[in-house]
Protein backbone atom coordinates (compact mmCIF):
# COMPACT_ATOMS: atom_id res chain seq x y z
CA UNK A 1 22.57 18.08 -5.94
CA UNK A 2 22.01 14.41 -7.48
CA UNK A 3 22.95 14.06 -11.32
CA UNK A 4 21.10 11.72 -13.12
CA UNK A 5 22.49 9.55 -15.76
CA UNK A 6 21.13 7.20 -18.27
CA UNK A 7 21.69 3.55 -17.81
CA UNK A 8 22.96 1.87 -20.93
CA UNK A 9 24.47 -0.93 -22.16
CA UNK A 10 25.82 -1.44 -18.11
CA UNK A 11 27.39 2.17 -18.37
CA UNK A 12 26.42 5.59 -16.66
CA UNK A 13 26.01 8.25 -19.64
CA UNK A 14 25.78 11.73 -19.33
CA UNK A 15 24.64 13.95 -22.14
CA UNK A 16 25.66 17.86 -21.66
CA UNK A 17 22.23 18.91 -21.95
CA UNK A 18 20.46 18.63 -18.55
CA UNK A 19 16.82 19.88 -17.19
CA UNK A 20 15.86 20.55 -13.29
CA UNK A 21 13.89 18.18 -10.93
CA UNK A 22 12.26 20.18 -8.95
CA UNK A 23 10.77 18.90 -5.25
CA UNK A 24 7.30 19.55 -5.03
CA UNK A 25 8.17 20.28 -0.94
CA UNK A 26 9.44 23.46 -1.50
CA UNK A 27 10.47 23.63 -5.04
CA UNK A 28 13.88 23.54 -4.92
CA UNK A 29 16.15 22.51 -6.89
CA UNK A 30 17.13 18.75 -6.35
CA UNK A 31 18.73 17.22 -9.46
CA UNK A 32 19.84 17.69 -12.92
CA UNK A 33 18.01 14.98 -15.39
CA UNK A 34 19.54 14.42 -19.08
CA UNK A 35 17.44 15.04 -21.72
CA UNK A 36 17.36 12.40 -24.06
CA UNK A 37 16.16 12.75 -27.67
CA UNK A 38 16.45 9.06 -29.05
CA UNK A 39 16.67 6.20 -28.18
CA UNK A 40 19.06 4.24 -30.62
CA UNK A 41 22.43 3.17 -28.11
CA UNK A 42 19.87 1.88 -25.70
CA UNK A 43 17.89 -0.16 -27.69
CA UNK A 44 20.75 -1.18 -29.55
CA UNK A 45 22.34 -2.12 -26.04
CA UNK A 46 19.10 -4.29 -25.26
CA UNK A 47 19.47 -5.77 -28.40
CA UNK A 48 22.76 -7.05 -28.57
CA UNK A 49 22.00 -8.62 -24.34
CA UNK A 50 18.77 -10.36 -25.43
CA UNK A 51 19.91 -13.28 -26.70
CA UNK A 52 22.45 -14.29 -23.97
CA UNK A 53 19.35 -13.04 -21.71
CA UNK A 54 16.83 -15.26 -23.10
CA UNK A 55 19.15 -18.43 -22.96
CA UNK A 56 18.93 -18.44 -19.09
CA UNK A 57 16.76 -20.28 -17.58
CA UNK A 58 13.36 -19.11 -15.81
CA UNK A 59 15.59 -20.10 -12.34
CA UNK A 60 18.32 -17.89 -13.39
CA UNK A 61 16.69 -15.04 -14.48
CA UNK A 62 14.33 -15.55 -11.00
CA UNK A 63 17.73 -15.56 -9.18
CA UNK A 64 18.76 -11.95 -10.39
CA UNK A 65 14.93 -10.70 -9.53
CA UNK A 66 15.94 -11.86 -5.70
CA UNK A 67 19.52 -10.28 -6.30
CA UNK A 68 17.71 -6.82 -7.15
CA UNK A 69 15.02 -7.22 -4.36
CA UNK A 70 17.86 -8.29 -1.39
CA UNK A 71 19.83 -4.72 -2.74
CA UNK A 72 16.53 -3.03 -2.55
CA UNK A 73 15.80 -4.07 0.45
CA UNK A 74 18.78 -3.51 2.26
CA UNK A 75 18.73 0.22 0.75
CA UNK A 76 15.34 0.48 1.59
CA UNK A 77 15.57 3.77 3.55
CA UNK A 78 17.30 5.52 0.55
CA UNK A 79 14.26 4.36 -1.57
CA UNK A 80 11.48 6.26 0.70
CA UNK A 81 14.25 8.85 0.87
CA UNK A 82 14.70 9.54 -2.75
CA UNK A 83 10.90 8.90 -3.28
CA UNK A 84 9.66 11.67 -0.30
CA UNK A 85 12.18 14.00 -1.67
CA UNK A 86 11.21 13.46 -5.53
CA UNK A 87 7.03 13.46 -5.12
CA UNK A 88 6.81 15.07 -1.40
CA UNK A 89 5.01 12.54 -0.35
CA UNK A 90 5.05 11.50 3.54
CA UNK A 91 8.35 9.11 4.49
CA UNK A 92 5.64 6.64 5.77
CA UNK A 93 4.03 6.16 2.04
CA UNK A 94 7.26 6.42 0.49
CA UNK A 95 8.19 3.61 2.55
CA UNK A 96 4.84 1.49 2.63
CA UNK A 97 3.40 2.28 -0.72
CA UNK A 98 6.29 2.82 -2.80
CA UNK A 99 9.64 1.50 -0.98
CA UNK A 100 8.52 -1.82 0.26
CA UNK A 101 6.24 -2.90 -2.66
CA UNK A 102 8.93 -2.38 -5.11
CA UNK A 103 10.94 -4.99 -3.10
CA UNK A 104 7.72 -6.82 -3.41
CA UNK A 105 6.97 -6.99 -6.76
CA UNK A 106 11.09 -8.39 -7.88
CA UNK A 107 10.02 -11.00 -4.84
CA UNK A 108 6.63 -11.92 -6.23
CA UNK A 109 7.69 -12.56 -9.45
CA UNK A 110 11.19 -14.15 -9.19
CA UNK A 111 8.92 -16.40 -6.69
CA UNK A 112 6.10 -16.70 -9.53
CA UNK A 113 8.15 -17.53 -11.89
CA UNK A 114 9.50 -20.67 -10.27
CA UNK A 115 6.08 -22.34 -9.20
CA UNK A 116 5.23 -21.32 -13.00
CA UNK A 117 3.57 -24.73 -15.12
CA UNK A 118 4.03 -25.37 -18.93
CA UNK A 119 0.58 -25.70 -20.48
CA UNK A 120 0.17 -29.36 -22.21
CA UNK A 121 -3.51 -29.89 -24.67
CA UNK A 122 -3.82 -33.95 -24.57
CA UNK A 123 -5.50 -34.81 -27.97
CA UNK A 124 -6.31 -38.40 -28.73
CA UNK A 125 -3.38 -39.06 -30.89
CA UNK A 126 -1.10 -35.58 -30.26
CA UNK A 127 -0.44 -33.57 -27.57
CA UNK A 128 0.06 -30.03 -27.96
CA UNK A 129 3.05 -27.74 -25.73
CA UNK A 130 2.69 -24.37 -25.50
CA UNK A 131 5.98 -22.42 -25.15
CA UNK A 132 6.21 -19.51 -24.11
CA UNK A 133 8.70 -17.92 -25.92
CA UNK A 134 10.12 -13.79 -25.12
CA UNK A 135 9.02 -10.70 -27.36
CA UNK A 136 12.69 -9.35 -27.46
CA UNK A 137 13.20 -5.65 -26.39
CA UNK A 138 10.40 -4.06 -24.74
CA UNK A 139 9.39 -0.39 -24.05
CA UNK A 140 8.48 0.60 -20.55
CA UNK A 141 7.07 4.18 -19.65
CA UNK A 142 5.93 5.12 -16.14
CA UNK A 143 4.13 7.90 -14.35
CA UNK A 144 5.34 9.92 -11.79
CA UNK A 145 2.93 9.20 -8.75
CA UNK A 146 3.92 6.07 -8.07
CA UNK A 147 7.46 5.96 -9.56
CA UNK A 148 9.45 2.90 -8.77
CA UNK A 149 6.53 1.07 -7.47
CA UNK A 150 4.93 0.81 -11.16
CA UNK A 151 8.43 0.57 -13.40
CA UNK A 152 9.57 -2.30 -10.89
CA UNK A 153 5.85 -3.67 -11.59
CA UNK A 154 6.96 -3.91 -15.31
CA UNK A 155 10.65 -4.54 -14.87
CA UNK A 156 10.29 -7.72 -13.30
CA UNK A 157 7.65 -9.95 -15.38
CA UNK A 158 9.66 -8.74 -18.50
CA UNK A 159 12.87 -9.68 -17.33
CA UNK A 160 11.38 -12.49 -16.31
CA UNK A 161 10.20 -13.81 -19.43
CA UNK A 162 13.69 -13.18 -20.79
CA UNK A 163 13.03 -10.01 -22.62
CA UNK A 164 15.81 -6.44 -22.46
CA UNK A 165 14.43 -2.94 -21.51
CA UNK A 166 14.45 -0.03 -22.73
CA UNK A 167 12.66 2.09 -19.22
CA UNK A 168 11.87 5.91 -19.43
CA UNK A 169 10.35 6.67 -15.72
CA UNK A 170 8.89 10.36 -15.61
CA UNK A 171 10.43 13.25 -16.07
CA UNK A 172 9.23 14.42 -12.98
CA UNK A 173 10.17 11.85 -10.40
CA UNK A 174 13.76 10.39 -12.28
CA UNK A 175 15.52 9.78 -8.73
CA UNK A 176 14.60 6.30 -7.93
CA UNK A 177 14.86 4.69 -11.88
CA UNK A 178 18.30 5.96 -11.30
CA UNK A 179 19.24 4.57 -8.04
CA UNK A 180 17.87 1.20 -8.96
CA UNK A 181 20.09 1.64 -12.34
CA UNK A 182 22.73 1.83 -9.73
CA UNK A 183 21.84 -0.83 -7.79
CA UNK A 184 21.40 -3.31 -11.08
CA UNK A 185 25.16 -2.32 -11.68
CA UNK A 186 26.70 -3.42 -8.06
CA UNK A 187 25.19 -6.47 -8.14
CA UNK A 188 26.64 -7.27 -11.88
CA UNK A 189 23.30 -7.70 -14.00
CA UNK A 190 24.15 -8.56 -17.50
CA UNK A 191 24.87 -5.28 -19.62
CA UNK A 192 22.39 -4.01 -21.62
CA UNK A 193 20.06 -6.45 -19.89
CA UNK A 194 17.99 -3.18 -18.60
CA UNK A 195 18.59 0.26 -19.92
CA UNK A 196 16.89 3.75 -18.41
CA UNK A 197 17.03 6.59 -20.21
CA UNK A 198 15.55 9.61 -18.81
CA UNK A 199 14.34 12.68 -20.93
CA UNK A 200 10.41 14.47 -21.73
CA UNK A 201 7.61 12.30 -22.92
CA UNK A 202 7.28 13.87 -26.51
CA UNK A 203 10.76 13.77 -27.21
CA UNK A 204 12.28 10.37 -25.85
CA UNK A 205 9.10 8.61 -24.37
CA UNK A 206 7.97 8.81 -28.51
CA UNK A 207 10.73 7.56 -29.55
CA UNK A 208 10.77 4.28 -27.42
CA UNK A 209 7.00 3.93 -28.92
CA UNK A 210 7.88 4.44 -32.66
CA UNK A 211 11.00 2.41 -32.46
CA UNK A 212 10.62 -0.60 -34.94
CA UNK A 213 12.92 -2.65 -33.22
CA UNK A 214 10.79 -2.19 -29.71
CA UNK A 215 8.59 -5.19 -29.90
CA UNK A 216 6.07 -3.75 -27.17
CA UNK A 217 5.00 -1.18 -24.84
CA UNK A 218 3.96 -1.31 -21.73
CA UNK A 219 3.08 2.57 -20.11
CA UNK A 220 0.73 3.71 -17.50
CA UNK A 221 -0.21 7.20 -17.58
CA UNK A 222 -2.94 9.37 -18.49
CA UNK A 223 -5.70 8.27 -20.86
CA UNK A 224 -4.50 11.94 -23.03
CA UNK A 225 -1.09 10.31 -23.61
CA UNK A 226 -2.53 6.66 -23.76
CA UNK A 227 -3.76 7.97 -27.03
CA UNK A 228 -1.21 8.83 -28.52
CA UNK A 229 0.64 5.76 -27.74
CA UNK A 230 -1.88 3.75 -28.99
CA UNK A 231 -1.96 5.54 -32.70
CA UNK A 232 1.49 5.42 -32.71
CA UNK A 233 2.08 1.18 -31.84
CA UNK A 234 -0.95 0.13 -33.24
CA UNK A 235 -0.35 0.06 -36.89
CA UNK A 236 2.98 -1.11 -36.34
CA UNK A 237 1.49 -4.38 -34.53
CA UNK A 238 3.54 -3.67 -31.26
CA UNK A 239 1.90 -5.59 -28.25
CA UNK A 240 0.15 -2.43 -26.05
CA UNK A 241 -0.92 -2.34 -22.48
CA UNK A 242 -2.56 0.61 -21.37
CA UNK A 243 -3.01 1.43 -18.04
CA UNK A 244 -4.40 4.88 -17.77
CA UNK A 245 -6.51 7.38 -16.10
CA UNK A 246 -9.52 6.77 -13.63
CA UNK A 247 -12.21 8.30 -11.67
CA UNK A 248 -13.24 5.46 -9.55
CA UNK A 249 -16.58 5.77 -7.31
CA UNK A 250 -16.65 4.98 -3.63
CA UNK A 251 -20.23 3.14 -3.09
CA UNK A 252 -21.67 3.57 0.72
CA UNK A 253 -24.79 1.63 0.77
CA UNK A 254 -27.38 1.36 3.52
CA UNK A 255 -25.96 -1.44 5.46
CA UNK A 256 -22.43 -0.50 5.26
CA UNK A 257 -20.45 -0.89 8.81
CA UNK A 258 -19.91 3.01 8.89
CA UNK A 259 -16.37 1.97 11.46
CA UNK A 260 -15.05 0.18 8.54
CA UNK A 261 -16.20 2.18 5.57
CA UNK A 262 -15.29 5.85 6.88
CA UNK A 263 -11.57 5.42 6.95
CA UNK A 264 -11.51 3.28 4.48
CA UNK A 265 -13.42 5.62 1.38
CA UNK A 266 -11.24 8.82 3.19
CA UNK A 267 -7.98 6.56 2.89
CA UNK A 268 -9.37 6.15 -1.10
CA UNK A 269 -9.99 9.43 -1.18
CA UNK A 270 -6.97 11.02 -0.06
CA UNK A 271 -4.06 8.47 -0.24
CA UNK A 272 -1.37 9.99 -2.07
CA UNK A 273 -2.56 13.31 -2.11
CA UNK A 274 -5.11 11.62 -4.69
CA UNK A 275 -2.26 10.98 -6.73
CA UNK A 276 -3.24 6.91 -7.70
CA UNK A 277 -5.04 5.83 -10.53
CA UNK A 278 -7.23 3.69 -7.81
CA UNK A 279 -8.50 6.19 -5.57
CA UNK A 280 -11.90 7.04 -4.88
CA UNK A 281 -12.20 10.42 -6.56
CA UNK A 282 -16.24 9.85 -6.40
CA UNK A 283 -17.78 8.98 -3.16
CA UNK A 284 -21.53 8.20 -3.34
CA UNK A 285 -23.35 7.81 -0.05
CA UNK A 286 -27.07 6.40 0.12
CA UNK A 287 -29.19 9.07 1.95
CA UNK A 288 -30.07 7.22 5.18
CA UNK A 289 -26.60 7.42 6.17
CA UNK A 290 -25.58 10.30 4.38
CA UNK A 291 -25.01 13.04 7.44
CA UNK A 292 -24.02 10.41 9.48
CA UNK A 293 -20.75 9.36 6.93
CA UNK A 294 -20.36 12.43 6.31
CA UNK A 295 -20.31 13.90 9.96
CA UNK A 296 -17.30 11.35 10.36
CA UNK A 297 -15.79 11.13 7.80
CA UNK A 298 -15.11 15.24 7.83
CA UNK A 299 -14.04 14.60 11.56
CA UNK A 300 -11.51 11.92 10.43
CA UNK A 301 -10.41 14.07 7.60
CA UNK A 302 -9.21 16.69 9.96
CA UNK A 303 -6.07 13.94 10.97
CA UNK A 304 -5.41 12.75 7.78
CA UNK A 305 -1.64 13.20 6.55
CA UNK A 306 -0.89 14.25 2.86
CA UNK A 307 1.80 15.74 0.94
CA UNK A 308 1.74 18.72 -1.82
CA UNK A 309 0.79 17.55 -5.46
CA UNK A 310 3.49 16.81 -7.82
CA UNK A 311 4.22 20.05 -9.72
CA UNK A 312 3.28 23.71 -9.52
CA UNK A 313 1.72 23.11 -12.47
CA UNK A 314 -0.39 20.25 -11.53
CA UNK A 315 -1.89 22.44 -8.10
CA UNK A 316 -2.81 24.64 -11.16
CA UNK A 317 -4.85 22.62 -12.96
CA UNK A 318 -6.38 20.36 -9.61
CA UNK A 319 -7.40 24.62 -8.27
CA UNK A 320 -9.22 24.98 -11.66
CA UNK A 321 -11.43 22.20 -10.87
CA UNK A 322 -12.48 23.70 -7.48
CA UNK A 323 -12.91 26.77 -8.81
CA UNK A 324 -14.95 24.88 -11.72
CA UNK A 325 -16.66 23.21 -9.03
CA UNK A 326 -17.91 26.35 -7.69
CA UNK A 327 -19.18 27.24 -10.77
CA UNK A 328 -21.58 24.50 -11.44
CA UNK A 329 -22.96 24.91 -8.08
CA UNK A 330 -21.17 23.01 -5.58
CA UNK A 331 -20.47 22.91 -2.01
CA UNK A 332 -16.86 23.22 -0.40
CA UNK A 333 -17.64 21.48 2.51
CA UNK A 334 -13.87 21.18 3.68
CA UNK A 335 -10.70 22.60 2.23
CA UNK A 336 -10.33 24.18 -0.92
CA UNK A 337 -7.82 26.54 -0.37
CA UNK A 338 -4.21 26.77 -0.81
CA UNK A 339 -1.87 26.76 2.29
CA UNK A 340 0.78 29.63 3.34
CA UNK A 341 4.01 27.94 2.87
CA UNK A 342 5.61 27.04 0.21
CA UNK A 343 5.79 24.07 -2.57
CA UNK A 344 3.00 22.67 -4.50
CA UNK A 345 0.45 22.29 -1.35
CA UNK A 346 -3.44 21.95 -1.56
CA UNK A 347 -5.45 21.72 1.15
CA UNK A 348 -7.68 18.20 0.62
CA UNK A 349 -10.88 19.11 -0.72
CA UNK A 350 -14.57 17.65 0.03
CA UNK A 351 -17.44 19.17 -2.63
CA UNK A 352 -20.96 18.64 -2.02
CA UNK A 353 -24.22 19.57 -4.21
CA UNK A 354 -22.85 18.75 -8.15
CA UNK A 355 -24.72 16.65 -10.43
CA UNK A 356 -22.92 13.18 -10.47
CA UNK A 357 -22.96 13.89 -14.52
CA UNK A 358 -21.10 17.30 -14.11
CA UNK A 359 -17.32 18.02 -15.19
CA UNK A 360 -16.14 18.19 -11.97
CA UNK A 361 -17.48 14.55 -11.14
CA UNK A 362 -16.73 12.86 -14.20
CA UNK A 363 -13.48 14.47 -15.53
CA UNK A 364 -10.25 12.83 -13.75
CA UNK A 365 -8.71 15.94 -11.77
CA UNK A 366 -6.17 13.55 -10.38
CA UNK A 367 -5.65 15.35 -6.78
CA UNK A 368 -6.47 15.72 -3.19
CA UNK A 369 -10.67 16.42 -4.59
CA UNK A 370 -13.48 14.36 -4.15
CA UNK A 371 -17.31 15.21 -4.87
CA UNK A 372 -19.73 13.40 -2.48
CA UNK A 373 -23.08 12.50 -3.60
CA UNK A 374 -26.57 11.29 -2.61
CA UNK A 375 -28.35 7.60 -3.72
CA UNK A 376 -31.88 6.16 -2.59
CA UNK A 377 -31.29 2.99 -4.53
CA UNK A 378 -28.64 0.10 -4.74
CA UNK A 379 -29.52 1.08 -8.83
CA UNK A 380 -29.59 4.50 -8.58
CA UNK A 381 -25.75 4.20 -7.06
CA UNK A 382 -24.57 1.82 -9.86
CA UNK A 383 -25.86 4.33 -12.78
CA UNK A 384 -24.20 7.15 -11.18
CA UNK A 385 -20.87 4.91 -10.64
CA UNK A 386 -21.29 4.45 -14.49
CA UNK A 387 -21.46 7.66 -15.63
CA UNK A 388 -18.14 8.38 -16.71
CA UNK A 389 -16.04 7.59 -19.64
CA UNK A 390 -13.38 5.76 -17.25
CA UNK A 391 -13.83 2.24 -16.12
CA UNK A 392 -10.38 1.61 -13.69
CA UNK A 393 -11.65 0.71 -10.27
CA UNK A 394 -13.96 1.37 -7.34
CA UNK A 395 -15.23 -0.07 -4.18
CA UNK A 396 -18.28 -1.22 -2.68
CA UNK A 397 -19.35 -0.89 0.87
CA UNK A 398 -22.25 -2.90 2.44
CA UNK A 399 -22.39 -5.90 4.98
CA UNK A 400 -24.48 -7.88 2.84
CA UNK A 401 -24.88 -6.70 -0.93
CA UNK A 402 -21.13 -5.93 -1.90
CA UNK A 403 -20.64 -9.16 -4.19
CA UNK A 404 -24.05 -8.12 -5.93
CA UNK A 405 -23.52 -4.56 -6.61
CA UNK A 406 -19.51 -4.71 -7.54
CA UNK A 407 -20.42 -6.96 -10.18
CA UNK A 408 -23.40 -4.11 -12.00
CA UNK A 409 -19.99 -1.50 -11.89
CA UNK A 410 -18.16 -1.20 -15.31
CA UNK A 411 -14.45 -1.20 -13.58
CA UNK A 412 -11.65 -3.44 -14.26
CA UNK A 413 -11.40 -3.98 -10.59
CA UNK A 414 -13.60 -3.62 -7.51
CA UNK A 415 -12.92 -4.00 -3.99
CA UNK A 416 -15.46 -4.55 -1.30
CA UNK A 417 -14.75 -3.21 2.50
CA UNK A 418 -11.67 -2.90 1.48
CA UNK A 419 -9.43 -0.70 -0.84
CA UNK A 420 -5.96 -1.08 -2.59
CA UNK A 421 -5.97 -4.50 -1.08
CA UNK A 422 -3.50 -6.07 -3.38
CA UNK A 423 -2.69 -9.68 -4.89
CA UNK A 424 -0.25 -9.56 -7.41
CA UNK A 425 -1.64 -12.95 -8.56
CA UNK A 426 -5.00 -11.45 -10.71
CA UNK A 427 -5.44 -9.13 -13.27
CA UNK A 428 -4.99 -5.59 -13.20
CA UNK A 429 -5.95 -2.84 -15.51
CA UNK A 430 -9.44 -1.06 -16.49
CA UNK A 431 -12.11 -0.72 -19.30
CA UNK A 432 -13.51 1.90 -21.43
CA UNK A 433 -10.87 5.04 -21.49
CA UNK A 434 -8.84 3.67 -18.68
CA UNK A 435 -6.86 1.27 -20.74
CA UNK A 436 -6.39 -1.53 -22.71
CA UNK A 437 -5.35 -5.02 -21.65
CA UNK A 438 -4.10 -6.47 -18.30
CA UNK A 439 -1.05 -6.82 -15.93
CA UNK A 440 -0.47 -9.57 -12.79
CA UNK A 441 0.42 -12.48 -12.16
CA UNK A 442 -0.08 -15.02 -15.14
CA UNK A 443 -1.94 -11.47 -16.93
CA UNK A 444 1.82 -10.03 -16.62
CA UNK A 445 3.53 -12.90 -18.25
CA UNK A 446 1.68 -13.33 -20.96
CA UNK A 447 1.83 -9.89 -22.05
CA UNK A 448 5.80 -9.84 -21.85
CA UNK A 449 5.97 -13.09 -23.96
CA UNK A 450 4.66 -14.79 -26.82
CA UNK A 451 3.31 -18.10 -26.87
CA UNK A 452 3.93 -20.89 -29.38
CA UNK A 453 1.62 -24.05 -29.49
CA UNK A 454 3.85 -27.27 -30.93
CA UNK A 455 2.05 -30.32 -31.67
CA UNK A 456 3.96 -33.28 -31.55
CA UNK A 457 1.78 -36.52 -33.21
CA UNK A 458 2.36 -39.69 -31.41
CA UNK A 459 3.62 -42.76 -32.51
């Protein structure tokens, strides 16, 4: 059995008070996690390493990004390991979803950082330099679907920018936070310079937020949670970004290449077990191709590899949906039911006949579920992709009309033939109740620093 520790100050601490991590596989028993109730050494940890942090320069600190991603890398079967074992995903998402674009995102921006260009404002008689200057100690909360994939994703633009950490990954899925802790110690990053404490949301993920000497938060979770975050930072004017819950529609429209669009909405659809903020939880099909899709696209289902949910607890709430979904009238066209072995396992689920404005299709369920619906119109389809009070993502599937529609759909980011096609370059994050601000590229840097405009009169 694996003990977690908290990272802190460059030292492995143990607690004496301990909770299980429990695999969702077969729910046994795979670590002991400390439970941490403040936050006080590690910040103070971060603290005393930002300002030896912060007088590196942008080379340096993109040198120790490379040094984490080369000790990723060349542990990069333990990753998927720990990351199969921790969610229950498959080995081959661990490894190309999770694994390898956690390498990816210490690569991208320790390589970002070194093509990155000071901004100069030539005035007729001044010019004006804007520095970019760091925040100080950040706060960095991440969800359990995609573990080290999205704390690496905020690890490395803050360290970046010369900022310390002060991480809390889930509760749920603590295995890989703690082997990257380890691997920040081999290679000798500067103590204090990231610290991961580990412990439940209300009790230790609060206290990162309401810490005064926590500059910022960064946390992506559920829109619930986002909430509370957000009441708690706000009047203390900490810098926020919000990335939180979804329930992204997959548009089908008349002219769509039906070889390219049927694995690609399932792959939406069911990636994950679900599990991603991104996928396609609505998939709206206009009616002159409707049986057709759908014909395939239950064929192709029938092949398609996923893992159990997270939690017991979670397959609880994702069956309430079906059985809501039954209730207001729906169809299960495939799945629904709950498969004899054990661990938290749900067969994927395909729901016909709802309204696109009932509960079922506009409240996020967050599982292996989808609800399939009927258009006539290009405008019909964008209303429906509307109707919810989330605004993350979607895609768009037509040979000739995807530009035109994407831009009608009230998302933070759209793909067309294509989904979770990634360039860490632009901006991610959503609208209405799926967050607040945005993370990527030059999006990521700016949020982890703050900038400073000088204006120097010439002579």
């Amino acid at each position: 059995m694996i003990q977690v520790e908290n990272y802190i100050g460059g030292k492995f601490v143990t607690l004496g008070e301990d909770f299980e991590d429990v695999s969702p596989l077969d729910f046994s028993i795979i670590a002991k996690v400390p439970r941490t109730r403040n936050v006080d050494d590690a910040v103070e940890a971060a603290k005393s390493a930002q300002p030896e942090w912060s007088a590196l320069s942008i080379e340096q600190r993109c040198d120790w990004l490379d040094k984490i991603a080369d000790e990723l890398e060349s542990q990069i079967d333990e990753v998927a390991r720990l990351e199969s074992l921790d969610t229950g995903k498959p080995h081959h998402v661990a490894m190309n979803v999770d694994a390898n674009r956690s390498v990816n995102n210490f690569r991208f921006f320790a390589d970002f950082g070194r093509k990155m260009e000071s901004q100069t404002f030539q005035m007729p008689d001044a010019t004006n330099y804007v520095v970019r200057k760091p925040i100080g100690v950040v706060g960095l909360i991440s969800p359990w679907n995609l573990p080290l994939y999205l704390l690496s994703w905020k690890i490395a633009p803050a360290l970046l920018m010369g900022n310390t950490i002060v991480a809390k990954p889930s509760e749920i899925t603590p295995l890989t936070a703690h082997f990257l802790a380890k691997i920040c110690s081999q290679i000798g990053l500067p103590a204090g310079v990231l610290n991961i404490v580990h412990g439940y949301g209300p009790e230790v993920g609060q206290a990162i937020v309401e810490h005064p000497e926590i500059r910022a938060i960064s946390f992506t979770g559920g829109t619930s949670t986002g909430k509370i975050v957000a009441a708690t930072a706000a009047p203390m004017f900490k810098k926020l970004s919000l990335e939180l819950g979804g329930k992204n529609a997959s548009l089908v429209l008349d002219d769509a290449d039906l070889d390219i669009a049927v694995p690609g909405v399932l792959r939406a659809s069911f990636l994950n077990s679900g599990q991603i903020c991104l996928c396609g939880s609505r998939v709206l099909v206009h009616s002159s191709i409707y049986d057709e899709f759908m014909e395939r696209y239950l064929q192709e289902l029938k092949g398609f590899e996923i893992g159990p949910v997270i939690s017991d607890e979670h397959r609880s709430k994702v069956l309430s949906y079906i059985d809501l979904a039954k209730e207001e009238g729906g169809t299960i066209l495939s799945g629904g039911n709950v498969p004899d072995k054990k661990g938290a396992w749900i067969e994927p689920t395909v729901i016909s006949g709802l309204s696109h404005e009932s509960r079922t299709a506009t409240e996020e369920i967050f599982g292996p579920v989808v609800t399939v619906h009927k258009f006539d119109t290009d405008e019909e389809a964008i209303k429906m992709a509307n109707c919810t009070q989330y605004g993350l993502a979607g895609s768009v599937w037509s040979k000739t009309k995807g530009r035109e529609v994407a831009e009608q759909i009230d998302s933070g980011m759209v793909w067309v033939n294509t989904w979770l096609h990634r360039d860490l370059r632009v901006p991610f994050g959503g609208v209405k109740d799926s967050g607040v601000g945005r993370e990527g590229g030059m999006w990521s840097l700016g949020f982890f620093s703050e900038a400073v405009n000088i204006c120097v009169m010439e002579d």
